[in-house]
PDB file of N, CA and C in Angstrom:
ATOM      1  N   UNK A   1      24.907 -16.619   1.364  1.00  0.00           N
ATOM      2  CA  UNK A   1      25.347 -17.999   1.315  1.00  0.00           C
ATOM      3  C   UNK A   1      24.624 -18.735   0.208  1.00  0.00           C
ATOM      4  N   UNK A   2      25.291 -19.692  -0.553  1.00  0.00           N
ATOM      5  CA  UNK A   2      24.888 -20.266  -1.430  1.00  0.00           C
ATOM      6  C   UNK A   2      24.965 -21.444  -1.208  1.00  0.00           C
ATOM      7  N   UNK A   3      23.976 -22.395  -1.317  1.00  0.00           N
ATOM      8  CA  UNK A   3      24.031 -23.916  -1.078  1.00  0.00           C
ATOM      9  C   UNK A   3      24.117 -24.730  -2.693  1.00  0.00           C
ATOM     10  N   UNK A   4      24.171 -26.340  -2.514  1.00  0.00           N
ATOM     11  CA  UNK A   4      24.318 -26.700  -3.915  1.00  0.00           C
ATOM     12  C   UNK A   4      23.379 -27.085  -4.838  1.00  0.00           C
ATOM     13  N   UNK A   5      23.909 -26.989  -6.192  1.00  0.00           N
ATOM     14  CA  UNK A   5      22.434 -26.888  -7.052  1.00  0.00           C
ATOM     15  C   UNK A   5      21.445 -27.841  -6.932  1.00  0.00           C
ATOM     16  N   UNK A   6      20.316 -26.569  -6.967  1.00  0.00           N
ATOM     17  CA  UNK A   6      18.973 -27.163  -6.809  1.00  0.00           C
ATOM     18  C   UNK A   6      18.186 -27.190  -7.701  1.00  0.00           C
ATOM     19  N   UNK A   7      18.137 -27.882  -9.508  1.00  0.00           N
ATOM     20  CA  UNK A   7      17.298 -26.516 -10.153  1.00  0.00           C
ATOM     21  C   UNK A   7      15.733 -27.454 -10.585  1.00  0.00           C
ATOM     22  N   UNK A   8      15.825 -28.644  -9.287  1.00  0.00           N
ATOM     23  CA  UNK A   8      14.488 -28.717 -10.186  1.00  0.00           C
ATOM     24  C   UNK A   8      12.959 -28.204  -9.981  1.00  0.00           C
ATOM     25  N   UNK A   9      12.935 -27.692 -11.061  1.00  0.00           N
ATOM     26  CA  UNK A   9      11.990 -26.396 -11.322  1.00  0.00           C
ATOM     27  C   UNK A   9      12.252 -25.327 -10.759  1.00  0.00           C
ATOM     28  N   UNK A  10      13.497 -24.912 -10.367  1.00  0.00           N
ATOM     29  CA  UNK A  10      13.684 -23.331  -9.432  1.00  0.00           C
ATOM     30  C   UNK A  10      13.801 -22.268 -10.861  1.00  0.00           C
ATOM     31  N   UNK A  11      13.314 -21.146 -10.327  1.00  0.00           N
ATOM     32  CA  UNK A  11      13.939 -20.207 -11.609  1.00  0.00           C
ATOM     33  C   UNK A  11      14.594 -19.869 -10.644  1.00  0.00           C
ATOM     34  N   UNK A  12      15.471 -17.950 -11.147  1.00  0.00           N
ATOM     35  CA  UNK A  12      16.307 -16.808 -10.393  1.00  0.00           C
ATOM     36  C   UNK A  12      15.633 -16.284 -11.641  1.00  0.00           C
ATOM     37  N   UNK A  13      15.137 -14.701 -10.621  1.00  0.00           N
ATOM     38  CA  UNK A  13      14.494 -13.479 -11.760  1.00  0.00           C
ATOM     39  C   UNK A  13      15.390 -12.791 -10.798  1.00  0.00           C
ATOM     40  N   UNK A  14      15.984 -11.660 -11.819  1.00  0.00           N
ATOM     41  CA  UNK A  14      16.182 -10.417 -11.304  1.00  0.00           C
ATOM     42  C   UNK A  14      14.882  -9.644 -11.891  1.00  0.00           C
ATOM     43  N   UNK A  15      14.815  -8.216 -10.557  1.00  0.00           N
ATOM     44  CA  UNK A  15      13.350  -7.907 -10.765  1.00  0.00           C
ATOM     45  C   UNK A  15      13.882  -6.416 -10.235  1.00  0.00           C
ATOM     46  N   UNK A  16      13.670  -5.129 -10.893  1.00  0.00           N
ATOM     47  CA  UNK A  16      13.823  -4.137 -10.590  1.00  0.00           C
ATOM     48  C   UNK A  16      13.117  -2.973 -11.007  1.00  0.00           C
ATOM     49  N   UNK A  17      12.604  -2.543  -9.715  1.00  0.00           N
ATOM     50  CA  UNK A  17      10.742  -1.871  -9.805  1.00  0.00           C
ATOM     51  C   UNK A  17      11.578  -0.271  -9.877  1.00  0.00           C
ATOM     52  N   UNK A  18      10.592   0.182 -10.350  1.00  0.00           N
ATOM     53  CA  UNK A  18      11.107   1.907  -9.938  1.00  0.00           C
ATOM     54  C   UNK A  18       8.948   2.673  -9.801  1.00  0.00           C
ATOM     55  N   UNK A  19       9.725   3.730  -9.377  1.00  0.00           N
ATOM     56  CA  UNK A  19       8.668   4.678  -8.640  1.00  0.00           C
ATOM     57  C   UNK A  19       8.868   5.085  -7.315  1.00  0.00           C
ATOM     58  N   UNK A  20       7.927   5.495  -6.518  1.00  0.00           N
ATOM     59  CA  UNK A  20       7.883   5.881  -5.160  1.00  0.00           C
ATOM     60  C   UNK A  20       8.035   4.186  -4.168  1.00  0.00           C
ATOM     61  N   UNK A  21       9.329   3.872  -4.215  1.00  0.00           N
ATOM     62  CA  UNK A  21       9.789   2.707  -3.631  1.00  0.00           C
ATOM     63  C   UNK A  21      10.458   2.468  -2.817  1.00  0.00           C
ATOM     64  N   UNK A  22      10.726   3.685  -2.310  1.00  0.00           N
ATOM     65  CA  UNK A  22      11.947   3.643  -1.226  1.00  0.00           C
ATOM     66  C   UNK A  22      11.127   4.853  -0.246  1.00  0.00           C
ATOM     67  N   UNK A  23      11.673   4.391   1.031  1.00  0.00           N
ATOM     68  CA  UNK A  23      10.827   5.134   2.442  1.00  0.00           C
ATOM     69  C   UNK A  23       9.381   4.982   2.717  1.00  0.00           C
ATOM     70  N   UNK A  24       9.356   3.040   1.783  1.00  0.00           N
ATOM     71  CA  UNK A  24       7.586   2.559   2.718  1.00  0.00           C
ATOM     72  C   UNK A  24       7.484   1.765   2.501  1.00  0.00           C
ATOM     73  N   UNK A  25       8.744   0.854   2.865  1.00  0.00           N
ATOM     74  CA  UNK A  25       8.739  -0.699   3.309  1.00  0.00           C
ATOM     75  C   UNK A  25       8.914  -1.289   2.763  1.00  0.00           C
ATOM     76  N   UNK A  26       9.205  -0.937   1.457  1.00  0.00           N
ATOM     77  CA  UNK A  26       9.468  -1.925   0.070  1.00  0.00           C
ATOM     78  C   UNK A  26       9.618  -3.342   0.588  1.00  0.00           C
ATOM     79  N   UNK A  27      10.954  -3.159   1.057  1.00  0.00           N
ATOM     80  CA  UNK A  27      12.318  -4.279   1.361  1.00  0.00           C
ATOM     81  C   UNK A  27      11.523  -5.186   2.676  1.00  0.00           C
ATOM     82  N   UNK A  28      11.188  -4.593   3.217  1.00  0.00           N
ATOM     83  CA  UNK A  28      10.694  -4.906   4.862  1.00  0.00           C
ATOM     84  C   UNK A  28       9.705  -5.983   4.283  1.00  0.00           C
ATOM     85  N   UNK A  29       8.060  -5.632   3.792  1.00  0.00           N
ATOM     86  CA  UNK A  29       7.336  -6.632   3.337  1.00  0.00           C
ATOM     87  C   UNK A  29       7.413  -7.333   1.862  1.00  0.00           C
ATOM     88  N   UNK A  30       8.404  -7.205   0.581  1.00  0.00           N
ATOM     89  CA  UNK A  30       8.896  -8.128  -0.067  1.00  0.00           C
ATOM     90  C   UNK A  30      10.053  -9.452   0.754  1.00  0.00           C
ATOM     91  N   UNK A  31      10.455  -8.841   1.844  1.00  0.00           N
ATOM     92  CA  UNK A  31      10.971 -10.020   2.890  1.00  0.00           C
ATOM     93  C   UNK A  31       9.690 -11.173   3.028  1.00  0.00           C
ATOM     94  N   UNK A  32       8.801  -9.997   3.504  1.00  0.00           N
ATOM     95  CA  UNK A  32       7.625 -10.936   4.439  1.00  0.00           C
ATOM     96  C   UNK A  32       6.993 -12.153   2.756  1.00  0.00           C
ATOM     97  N   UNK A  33       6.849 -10.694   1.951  1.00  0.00           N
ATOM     98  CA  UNK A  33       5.777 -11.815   0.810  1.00  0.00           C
ATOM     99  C   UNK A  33       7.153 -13.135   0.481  1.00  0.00           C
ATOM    100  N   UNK A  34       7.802 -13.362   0.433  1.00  0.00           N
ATOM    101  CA  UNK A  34       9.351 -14.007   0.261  1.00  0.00           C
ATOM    102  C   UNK A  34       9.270 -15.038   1.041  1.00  0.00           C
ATOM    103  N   UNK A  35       9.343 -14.838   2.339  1.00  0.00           N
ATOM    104  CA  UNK A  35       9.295 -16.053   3.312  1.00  0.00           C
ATOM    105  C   UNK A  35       8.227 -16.600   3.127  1.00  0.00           C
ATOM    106  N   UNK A  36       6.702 -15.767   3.526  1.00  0.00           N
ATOM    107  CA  UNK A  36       5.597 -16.764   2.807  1.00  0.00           C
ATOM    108  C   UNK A  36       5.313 -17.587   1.675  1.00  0.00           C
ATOM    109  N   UNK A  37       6.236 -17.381   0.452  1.00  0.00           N
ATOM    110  CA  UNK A  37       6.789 -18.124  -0.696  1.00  0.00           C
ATOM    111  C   UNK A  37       7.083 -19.482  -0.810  1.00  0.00           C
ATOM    112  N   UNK A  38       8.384 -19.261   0.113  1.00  0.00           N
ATOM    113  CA  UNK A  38       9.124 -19.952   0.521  1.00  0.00           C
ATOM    114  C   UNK A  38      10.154 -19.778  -1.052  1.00  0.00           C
ATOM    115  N   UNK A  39      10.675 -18.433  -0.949  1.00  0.00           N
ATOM    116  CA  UNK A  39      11.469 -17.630  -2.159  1.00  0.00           C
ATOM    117  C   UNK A  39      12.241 -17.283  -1.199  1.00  0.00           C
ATOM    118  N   UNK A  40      13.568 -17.644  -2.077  1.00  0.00           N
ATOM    119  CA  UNK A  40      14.924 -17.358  -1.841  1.00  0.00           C
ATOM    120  C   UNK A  40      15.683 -15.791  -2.351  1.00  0.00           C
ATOM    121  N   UNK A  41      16.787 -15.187  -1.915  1.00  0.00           N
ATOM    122  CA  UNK A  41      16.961 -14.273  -2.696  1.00  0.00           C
ATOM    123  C   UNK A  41      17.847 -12.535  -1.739  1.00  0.00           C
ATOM    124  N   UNK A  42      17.078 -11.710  -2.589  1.00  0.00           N
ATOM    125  CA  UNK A  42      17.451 -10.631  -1.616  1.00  0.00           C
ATOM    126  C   UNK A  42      16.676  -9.258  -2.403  1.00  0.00           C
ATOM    127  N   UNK A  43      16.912  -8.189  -1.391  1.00  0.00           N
ATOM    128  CA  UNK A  43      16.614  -6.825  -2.073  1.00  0.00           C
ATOM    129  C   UNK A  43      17.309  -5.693  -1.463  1.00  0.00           C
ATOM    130  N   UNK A  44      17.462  -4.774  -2.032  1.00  0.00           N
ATOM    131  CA  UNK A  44      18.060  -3.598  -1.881  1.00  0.00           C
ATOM    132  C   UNK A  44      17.924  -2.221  -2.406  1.00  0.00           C
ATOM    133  N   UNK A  45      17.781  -1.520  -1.943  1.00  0.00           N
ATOM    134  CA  UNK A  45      17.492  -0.041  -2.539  1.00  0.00           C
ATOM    135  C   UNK A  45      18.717   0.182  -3.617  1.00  0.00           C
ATOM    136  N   UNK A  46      18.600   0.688  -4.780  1.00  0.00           N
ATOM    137  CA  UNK A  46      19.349   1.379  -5.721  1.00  0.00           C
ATOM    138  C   UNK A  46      19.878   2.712  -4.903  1.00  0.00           C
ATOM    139  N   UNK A  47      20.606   3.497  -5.525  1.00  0.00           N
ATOM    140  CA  UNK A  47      21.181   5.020  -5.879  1.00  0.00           C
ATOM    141  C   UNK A  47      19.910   5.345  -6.546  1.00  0.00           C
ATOM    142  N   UNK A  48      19.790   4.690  -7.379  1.00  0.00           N
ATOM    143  CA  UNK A  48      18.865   6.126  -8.290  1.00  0.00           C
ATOM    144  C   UNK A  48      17.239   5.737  -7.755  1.00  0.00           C
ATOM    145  N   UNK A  49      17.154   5.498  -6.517  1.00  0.00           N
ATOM    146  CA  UNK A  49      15.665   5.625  -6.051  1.00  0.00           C
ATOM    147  C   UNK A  49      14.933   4.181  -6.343  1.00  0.00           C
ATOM    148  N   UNK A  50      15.432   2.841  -7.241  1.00  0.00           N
ATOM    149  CA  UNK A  50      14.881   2.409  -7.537  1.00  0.00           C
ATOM    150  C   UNK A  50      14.879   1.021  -6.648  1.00  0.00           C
ATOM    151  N   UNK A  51      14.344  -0.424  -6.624  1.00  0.00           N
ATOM    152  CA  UNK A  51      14.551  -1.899  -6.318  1.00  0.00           C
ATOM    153  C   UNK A  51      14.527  -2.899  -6.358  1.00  0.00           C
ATOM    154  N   UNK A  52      16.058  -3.322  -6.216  1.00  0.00           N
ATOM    155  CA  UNK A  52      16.747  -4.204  -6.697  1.00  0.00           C
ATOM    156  C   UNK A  52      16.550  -5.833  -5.815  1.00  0.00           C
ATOM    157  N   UNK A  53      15.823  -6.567  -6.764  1.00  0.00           N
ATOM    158  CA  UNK A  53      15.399  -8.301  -5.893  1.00  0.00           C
ATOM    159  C   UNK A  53      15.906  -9.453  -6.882  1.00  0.00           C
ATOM    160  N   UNK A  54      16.489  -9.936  -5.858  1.00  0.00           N
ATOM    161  CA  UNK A  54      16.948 -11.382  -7.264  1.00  0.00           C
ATOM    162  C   UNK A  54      16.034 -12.171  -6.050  1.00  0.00           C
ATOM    163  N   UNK A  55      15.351 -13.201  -7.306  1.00  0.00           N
ATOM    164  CA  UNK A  55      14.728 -14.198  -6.282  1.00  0.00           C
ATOM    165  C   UNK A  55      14.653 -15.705  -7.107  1.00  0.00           C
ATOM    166  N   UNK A  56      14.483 -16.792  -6.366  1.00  0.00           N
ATOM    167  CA  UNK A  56      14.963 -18.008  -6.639  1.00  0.00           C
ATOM    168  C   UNK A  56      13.881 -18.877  -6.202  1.00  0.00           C
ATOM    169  N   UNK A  57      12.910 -19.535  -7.196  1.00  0.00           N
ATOM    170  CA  UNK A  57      11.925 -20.228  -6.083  1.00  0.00           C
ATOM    171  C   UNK A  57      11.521 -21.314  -7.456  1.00  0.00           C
ATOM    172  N   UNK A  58      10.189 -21.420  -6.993  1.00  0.00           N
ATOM    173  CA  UNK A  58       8.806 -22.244  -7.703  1.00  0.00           C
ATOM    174  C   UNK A  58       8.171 -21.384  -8.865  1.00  0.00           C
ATOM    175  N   UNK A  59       8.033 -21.638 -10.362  1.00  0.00           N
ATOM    176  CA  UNK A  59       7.714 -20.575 -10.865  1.00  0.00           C
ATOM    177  C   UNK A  59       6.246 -20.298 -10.702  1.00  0.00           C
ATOM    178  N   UNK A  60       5.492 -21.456  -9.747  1.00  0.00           N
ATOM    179  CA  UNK A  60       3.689 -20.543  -9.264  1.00  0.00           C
ATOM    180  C   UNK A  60       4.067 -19.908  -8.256  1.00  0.00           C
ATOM    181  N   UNK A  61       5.452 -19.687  -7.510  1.00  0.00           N
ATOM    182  CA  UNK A  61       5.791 -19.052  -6.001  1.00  0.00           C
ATOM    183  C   UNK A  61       6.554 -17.808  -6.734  1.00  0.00           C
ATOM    184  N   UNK A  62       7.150 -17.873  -7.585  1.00  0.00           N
ATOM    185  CA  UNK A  62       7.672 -16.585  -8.190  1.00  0.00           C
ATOM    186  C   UNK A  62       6.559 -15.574  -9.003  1.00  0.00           C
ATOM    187  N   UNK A  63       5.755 -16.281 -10.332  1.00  0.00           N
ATOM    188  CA  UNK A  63       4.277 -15.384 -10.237  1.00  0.00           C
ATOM    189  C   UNK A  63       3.726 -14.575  -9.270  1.00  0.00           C
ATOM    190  N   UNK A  64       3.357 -15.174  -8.169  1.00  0.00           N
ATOM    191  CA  UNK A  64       3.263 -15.151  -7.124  1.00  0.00           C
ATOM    192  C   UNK A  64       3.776 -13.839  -6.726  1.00  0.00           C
ATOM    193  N   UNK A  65       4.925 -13.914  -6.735  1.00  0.00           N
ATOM    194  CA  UNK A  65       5.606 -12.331  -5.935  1.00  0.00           C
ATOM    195  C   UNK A  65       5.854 -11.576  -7.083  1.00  0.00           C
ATOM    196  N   UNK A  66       6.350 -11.799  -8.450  1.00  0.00           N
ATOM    197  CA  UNK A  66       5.672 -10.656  -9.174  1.00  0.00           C
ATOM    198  C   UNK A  66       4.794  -9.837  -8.742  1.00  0.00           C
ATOM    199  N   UNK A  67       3.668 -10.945  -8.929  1.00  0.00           N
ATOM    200  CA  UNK A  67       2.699 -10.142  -8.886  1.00  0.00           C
ATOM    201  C   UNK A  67       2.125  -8.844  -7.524  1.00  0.00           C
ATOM    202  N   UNK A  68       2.769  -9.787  -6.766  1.00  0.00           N
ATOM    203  CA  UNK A  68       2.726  -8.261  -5.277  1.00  0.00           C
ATOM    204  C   UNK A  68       4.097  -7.356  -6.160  1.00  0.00           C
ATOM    205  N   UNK A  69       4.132  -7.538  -6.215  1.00  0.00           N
ATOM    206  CA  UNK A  69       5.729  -6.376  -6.826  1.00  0.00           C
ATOM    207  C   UNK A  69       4.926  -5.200  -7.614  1.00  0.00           C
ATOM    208  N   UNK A  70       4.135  -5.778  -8.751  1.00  0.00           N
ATOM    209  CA  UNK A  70       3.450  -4.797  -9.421  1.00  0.00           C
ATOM    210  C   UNK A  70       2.682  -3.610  -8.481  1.00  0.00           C
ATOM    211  N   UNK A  71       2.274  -3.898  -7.003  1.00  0.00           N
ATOM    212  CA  UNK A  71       1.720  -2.946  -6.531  1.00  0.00           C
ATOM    213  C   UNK A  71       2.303  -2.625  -5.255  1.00  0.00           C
ATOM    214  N   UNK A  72       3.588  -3.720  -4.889  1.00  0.00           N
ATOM    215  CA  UNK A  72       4.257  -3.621  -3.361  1.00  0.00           C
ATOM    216  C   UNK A  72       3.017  -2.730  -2.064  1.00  0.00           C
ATOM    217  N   UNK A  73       4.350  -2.413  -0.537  1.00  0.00           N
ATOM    218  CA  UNK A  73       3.127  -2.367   0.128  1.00  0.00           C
ATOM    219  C   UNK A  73       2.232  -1.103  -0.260  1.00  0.00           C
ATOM    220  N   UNK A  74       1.420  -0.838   0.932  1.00  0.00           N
ATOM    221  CA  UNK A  74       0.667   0.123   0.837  1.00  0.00           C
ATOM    222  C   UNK A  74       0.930   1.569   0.314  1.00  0.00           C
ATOM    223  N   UNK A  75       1.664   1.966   0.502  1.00  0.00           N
ATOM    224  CA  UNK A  75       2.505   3.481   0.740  1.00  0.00           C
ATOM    225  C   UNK A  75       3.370   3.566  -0.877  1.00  0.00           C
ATOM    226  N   UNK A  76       4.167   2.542  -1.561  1.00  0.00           N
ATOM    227  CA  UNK A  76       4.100   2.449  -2.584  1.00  0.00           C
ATOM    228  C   UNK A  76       3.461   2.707  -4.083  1.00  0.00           C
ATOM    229  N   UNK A  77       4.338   3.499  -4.926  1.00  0.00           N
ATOM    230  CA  UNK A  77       3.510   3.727  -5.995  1.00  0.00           C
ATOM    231  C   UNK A  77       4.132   3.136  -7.176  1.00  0.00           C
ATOM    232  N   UNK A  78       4.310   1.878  -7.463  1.00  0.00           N
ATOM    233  CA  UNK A  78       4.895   1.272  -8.357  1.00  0.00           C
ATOM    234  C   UNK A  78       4.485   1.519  -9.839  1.00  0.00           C
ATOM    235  N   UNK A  79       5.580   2.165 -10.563  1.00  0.00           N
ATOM    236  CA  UNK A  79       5.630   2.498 -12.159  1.00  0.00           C
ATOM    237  C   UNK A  79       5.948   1.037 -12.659  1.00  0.00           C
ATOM    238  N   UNK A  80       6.892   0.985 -12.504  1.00  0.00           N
ATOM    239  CA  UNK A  80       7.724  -0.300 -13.787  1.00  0.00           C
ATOM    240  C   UNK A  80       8.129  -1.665 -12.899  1.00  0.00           C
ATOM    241  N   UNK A  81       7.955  -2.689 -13.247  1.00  0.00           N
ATOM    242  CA  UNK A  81       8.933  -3.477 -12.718  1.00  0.00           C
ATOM    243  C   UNK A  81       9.523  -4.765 -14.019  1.00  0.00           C
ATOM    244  N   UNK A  82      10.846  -4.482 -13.880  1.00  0.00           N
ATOM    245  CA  UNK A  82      11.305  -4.938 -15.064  1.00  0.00           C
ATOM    246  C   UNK A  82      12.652  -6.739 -14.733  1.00  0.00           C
ATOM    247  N   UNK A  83      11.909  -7.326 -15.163  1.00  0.00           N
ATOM    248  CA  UNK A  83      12.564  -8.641 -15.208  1.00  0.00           C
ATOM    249  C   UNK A  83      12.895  -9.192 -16.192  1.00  0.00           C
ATOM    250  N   UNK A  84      14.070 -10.200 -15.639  1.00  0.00           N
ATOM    251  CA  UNK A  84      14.981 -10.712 -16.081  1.00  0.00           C
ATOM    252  C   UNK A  84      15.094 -12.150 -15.176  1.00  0.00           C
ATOM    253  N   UNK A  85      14.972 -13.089 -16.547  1.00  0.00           N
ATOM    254  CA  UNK A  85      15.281 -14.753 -15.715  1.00  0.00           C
ATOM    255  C   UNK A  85      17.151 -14.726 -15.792  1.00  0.00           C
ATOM    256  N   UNK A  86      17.476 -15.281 -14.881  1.00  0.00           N
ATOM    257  CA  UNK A  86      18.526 -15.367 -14.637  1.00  0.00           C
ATOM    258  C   UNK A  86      19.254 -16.863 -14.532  1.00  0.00           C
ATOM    259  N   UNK A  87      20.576 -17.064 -14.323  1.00  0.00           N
ATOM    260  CA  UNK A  87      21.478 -18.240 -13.738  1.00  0.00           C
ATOM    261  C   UNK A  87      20.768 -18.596 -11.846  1.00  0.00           C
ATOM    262  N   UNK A  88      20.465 -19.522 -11.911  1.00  0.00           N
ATOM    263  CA  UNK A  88      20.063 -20.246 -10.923  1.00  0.00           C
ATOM    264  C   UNK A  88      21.613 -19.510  -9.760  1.00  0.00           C
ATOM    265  N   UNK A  89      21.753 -19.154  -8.525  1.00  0.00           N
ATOM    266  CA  UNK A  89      22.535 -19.050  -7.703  1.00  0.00           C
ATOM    267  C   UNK A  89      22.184 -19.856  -6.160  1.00  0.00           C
ATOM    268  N   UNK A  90      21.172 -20.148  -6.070  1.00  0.00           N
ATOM    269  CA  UNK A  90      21.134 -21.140  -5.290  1.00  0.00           C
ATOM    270  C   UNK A  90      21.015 -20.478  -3.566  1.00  0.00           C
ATOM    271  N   UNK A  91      20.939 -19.345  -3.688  1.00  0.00           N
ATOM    272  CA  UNK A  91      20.360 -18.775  -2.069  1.00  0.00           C
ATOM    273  C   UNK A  91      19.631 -19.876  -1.360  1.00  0.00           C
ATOM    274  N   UNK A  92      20.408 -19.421  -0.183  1.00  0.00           N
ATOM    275  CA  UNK A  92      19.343 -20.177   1.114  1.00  0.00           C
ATOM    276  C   UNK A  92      18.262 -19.660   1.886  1.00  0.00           C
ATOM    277  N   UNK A  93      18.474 -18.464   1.914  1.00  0.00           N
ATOM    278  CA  UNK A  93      17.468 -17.663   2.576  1.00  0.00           C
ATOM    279  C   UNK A  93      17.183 -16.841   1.937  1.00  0.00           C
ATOM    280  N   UNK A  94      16.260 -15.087   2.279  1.00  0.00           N
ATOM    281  CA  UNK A  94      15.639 -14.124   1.820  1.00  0.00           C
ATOM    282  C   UNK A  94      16.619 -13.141   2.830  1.00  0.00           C
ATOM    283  N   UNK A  95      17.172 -12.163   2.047  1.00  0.00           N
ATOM    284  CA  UNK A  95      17.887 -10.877   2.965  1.00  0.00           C
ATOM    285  C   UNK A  95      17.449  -9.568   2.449  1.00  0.00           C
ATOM    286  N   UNK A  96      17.953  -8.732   3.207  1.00  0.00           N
ATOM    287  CA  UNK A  96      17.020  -7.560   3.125  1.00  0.00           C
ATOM    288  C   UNK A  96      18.809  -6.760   3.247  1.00  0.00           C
ATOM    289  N   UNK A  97      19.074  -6.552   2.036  1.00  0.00           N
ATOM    290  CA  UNK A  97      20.338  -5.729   2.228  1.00  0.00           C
ATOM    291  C   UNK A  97      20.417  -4.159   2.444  1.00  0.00           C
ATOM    292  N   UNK A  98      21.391  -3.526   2.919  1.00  0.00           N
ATOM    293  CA  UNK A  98      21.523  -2.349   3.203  1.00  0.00           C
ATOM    294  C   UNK A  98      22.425  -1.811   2.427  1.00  0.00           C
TER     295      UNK A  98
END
């Protein structure tokens, strides 16, 4: 769901990590670091192993989750994470897609 524009000071990054990222929670606690934000958005596992987050916030609340991204949770072995500022879309919440 998309609500109406909000952009003052919001960015949208698309953000897509690769490495050992899938089968240890990636999605589960980038939810959690997200809501503690108060970052909008979503994530999802790729096909080719990798994950996929558009997120929409504060750019000290988006730093912010970068920066857990660079090392996600525990079990995680994050190589790359590669961003892109994007068109504002205006999410209301944080989802965790399947």
């Amino acid at each position: 769901m998309q609500a109406k524009n909000i952009s003052n000071g919001v960015k949208h990054l698309g953000i897509i990590i690769s490495g050992l990222v899938q089968g240890v929670s990636f999605r589960y606690f980038a939810k959690e670091q997200a809501d503690s934000l108060s970052i909008f958005g979503l994530v999802k596992n790729l096909d080719n192993g990798r994950v996929y987050i558009e997120v929409e916030g504060t750019e000290d609340n988006l730093k912010k989750f970068v920066a857990w991204c660079q090392s996600g949770p525990g079990l995680a072995k994050v190589e790359n994470v590669k961003i892109v500022e994007n068109k504002l879309k205006n999410f209301i919440n944080f989802k965790i897609e399947h």
